[in-house]
N, C-alpha and C. Protein backbone atom coordinates (compact mmCIF):
# COMPACT_ATOMS: atom_id res chain seq x y z
N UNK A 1 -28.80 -20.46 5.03
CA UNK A 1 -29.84 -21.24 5.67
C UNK A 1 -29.21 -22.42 6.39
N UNK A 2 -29.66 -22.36 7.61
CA UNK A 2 -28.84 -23.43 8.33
C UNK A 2 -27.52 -23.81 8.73
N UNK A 3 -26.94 -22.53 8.00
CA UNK A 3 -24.79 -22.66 8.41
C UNK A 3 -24.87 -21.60 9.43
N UNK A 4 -25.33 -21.80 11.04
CA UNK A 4 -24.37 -20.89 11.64
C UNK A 4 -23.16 -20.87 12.08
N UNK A 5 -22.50 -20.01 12.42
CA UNK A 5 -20.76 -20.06 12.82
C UNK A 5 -20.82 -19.25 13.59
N UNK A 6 -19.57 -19.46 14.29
CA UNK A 6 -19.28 -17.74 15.05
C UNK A 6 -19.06 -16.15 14.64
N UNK A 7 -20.05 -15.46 14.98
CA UNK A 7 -20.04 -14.25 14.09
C UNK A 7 -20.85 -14.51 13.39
N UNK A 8 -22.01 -15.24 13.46
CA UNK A 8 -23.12 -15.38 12.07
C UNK A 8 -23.77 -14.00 13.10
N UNK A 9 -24.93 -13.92 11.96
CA UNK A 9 -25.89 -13.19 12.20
C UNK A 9 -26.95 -13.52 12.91
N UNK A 10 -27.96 -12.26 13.06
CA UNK A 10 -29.35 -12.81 13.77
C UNK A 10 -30.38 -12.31 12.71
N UNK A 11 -31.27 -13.30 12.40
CA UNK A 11 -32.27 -13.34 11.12
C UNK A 11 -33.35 -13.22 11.70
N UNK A 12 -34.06 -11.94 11.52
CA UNK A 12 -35.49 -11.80 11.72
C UNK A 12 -36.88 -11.97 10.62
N UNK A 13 -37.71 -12.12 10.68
CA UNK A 13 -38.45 -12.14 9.62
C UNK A 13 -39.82 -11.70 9.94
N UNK A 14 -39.92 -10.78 9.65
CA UNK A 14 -41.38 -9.41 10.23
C UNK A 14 -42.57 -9.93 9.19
N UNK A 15 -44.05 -10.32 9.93
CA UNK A 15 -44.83 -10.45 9.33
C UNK A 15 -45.27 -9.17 9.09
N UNK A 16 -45.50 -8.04 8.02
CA UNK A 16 -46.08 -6.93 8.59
C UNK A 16 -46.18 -6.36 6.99
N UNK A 17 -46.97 -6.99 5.93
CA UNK A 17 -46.92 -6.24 4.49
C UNK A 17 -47.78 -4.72 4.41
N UNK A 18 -47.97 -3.96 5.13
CA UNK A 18 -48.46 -2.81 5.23
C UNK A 18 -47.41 -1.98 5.87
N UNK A 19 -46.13 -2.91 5.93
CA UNK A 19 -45.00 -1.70 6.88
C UNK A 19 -44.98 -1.10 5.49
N UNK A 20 -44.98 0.32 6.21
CA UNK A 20 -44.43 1.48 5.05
C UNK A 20 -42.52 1.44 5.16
N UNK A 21 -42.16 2.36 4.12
CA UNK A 21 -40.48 2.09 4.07
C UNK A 21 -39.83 2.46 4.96
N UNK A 22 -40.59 4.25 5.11
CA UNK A 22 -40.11 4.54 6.29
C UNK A 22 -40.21 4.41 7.48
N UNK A 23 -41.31 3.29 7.84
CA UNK A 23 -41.19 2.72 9.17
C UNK A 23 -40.30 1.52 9.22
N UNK A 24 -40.24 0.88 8.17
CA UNK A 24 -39.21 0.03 7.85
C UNK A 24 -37.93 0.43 8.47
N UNK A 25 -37.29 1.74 7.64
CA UNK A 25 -35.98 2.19 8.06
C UNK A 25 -35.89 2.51 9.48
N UNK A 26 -37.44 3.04 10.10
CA UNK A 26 -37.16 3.86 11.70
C UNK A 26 -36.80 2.02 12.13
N UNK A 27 -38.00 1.27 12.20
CA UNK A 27 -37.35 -0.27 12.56
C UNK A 27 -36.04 -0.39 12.17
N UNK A 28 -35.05 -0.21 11.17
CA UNK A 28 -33.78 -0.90 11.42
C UNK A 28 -33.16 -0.27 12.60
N UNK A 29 -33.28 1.46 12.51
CA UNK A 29 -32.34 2.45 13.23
C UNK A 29 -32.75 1.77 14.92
N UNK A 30 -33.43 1.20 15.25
CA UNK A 30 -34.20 1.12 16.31
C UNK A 30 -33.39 -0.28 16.95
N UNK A 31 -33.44 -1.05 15.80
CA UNK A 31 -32.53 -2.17 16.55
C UNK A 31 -31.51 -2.03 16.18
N UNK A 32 -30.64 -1.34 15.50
CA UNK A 32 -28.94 -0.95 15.17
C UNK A 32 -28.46 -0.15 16.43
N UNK A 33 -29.71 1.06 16.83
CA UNK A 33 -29.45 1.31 18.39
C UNK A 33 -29.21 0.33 19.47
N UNK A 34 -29.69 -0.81 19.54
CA UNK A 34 -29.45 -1.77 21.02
C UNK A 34 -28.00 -1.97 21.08
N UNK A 35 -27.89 -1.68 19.79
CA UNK A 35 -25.99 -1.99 20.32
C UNK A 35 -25.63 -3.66 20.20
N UNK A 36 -26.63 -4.64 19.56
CA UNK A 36 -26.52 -5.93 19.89
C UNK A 36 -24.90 -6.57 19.49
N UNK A 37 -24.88 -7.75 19.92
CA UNK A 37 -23.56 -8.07 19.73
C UNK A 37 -23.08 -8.70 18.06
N UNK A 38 -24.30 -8.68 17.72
CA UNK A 38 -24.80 -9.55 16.37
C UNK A 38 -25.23 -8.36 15.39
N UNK A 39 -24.71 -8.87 14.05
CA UNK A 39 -25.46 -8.05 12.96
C UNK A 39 -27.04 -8.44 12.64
N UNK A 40 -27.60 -8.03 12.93
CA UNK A 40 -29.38 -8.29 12.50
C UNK A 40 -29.96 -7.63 10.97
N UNK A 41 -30.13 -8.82 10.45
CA UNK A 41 -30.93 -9.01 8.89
C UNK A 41 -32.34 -8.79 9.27
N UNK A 42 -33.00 -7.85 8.70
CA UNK A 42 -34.68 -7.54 9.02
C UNK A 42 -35.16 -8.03 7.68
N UNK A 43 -35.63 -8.97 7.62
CA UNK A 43 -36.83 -9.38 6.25
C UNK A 43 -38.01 -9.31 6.43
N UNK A 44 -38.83 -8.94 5.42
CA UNK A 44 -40.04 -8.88 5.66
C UNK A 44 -40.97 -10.32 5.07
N UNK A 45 -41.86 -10.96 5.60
CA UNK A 45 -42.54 -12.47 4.86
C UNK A 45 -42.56 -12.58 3.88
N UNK A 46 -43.63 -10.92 3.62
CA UNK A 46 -44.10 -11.41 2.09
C UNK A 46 -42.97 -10.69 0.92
N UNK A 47 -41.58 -10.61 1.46
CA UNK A 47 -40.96 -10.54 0.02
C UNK A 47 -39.95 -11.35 -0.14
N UNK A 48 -39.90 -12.51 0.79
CA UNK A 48 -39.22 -13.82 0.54
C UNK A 48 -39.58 -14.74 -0.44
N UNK A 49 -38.34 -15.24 -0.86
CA UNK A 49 -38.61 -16.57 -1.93
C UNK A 49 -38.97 -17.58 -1.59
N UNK A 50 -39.51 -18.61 -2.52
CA UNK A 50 -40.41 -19.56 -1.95
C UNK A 50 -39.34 -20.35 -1.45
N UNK A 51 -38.23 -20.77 -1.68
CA UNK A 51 -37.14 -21.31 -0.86
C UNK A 51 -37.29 -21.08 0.91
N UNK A 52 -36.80 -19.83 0.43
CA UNK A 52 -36.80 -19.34 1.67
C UNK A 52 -37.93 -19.12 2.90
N UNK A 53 -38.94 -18.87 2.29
CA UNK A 53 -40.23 -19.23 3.13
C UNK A 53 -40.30 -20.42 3.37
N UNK A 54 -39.87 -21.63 2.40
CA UNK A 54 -40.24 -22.75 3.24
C UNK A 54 -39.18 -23.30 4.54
N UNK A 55 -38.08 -22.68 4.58
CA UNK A 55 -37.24 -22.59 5.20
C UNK A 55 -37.43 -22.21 6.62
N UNK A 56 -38.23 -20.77 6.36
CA UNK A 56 -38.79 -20.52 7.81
C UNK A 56 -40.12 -21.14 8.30
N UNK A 57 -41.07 -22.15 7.70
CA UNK A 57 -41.78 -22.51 8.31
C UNK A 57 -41.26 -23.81 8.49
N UNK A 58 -40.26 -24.54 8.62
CA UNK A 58 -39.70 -25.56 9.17
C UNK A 58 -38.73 -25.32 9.79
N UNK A 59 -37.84 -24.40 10.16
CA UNK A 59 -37.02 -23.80 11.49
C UNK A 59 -37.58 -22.69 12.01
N UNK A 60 -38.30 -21.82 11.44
CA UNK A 60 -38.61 -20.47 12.41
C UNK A 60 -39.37 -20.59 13.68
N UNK A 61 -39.40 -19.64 14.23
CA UNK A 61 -40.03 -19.26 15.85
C UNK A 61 -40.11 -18.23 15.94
N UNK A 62 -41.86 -18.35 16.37
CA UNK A 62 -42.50 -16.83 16.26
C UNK A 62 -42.01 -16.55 17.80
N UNK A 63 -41.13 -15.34 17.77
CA UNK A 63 -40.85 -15.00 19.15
C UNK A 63 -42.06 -13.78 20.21
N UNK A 64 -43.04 -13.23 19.30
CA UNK A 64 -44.23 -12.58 19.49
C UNK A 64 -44.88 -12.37 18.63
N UNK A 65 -46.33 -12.27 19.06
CA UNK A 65 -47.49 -11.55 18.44
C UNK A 65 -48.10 -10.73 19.19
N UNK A 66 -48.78 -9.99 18.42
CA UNK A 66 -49.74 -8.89 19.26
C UNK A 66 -50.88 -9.21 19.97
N UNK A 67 -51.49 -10.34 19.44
CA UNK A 67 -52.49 -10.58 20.07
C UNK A 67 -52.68 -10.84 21.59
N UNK A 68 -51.52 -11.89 21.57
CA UNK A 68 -51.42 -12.80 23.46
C UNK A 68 -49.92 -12.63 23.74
N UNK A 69 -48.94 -11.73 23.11
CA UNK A 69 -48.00 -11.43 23.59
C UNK A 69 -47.08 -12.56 23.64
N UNK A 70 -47.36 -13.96 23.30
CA UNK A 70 -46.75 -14.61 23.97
C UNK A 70 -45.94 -15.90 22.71
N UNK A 71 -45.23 -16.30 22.88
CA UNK A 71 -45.01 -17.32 21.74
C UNK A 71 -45.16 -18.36 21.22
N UNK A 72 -46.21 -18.16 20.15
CA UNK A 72 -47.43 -19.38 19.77
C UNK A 72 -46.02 -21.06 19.36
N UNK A 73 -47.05 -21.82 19.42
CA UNK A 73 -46.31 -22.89 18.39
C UNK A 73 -45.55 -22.40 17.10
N UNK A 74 -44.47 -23.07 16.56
CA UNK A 74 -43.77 -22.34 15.52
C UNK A 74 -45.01 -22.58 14.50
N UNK A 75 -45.95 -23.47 13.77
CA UNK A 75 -46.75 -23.13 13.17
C UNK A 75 -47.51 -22.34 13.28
N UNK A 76 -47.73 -21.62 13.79
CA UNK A 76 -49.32 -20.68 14.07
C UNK A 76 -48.41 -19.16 13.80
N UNK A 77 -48.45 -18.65 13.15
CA UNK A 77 -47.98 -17.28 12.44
C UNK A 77 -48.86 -16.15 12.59
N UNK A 78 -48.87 -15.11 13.02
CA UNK A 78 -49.39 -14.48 13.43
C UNK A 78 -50.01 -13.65 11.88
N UNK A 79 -51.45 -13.51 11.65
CA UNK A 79 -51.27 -12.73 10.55
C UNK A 79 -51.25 -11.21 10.26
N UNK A 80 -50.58 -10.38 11.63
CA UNK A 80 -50.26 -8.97 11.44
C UNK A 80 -49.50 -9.17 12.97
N UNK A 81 -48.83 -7.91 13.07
CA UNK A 81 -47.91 -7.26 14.17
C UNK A 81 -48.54 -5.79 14.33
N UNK A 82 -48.58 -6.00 15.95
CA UNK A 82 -49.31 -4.50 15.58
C UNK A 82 -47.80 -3.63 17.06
N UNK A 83 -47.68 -2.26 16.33
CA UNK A 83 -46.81 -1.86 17.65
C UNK A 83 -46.62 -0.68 17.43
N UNK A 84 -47.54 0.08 19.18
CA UNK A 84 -47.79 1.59 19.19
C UNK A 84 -46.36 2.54 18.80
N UNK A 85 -45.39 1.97 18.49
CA UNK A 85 -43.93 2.84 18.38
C UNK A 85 -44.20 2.97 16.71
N UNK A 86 -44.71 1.79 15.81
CA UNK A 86 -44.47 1.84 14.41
C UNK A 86 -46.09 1.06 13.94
N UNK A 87 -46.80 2.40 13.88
CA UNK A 87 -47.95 2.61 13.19
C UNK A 87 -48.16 2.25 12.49
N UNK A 88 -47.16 2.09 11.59
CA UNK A 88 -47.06 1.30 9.98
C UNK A 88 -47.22 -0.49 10.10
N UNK A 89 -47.03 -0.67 11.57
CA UNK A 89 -47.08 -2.44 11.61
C UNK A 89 -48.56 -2.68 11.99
N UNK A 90 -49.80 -1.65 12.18
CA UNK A 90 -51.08 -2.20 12.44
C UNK A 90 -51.26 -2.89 10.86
C-alpha cells in the first residue's frame, strides 16, 4: 500500500460480488492477453480487509462505471459493473 517502485504492479479492485469464478478467471485471461507492460492484481471489494478497503477509499479512482461511462469523483463508487463480454458482472 503506497510503496510504488519500478516494476511495481497495477492494482485493480472490481466492484462486482455476483462475479461468478469462472468469469472471474475469463476476466484475468482477458487482461493477461493485452500483453500490458505491468503485472495486474485483480481484487474483488467485497473480499478485502478492512485495512485495505480503507486504503482504497482514500487513494482509489474509479476509472469506470456502467452507468455514465465516465469517471465519477473518487468517492462515489459505483454499486455494480455491468459488461456485455462478462455476464457474471450484471
Amino acid at each position: 500500500m503506497g510503496r510504488e517502485q519500478p516494476g511495481s504492479d497495477l492494482d485493480l479492485c472490481l466492484e462486482a460480488p455476483q462475479l461468478s469464478h469462472s468469469d472471474r478467471l475469463r476476466l484475468l485471461n482477458a487482461v493477461d492477453d493485452l500483453f500490458l507492460p505491468w503485472q495486474v492484481d485483480l481484487v474483488l471489494r467485497h473480499e478485502l480487509s478492512a485495512d485495505l478497503e480503507a486504503h482504497v477509499q482514500r487513494v482509489g479512482r474509479c476509472l469506470w462505471t456502467a452507468a455514465s461511462q465516465t469517471a465519477p469523483h473518487k468517492s462515489s463508487w459505483p454499486s455494480s459493473v455491468t459488461s456485455s463480454a462478462f455476464p457474471g458482472l450484471r
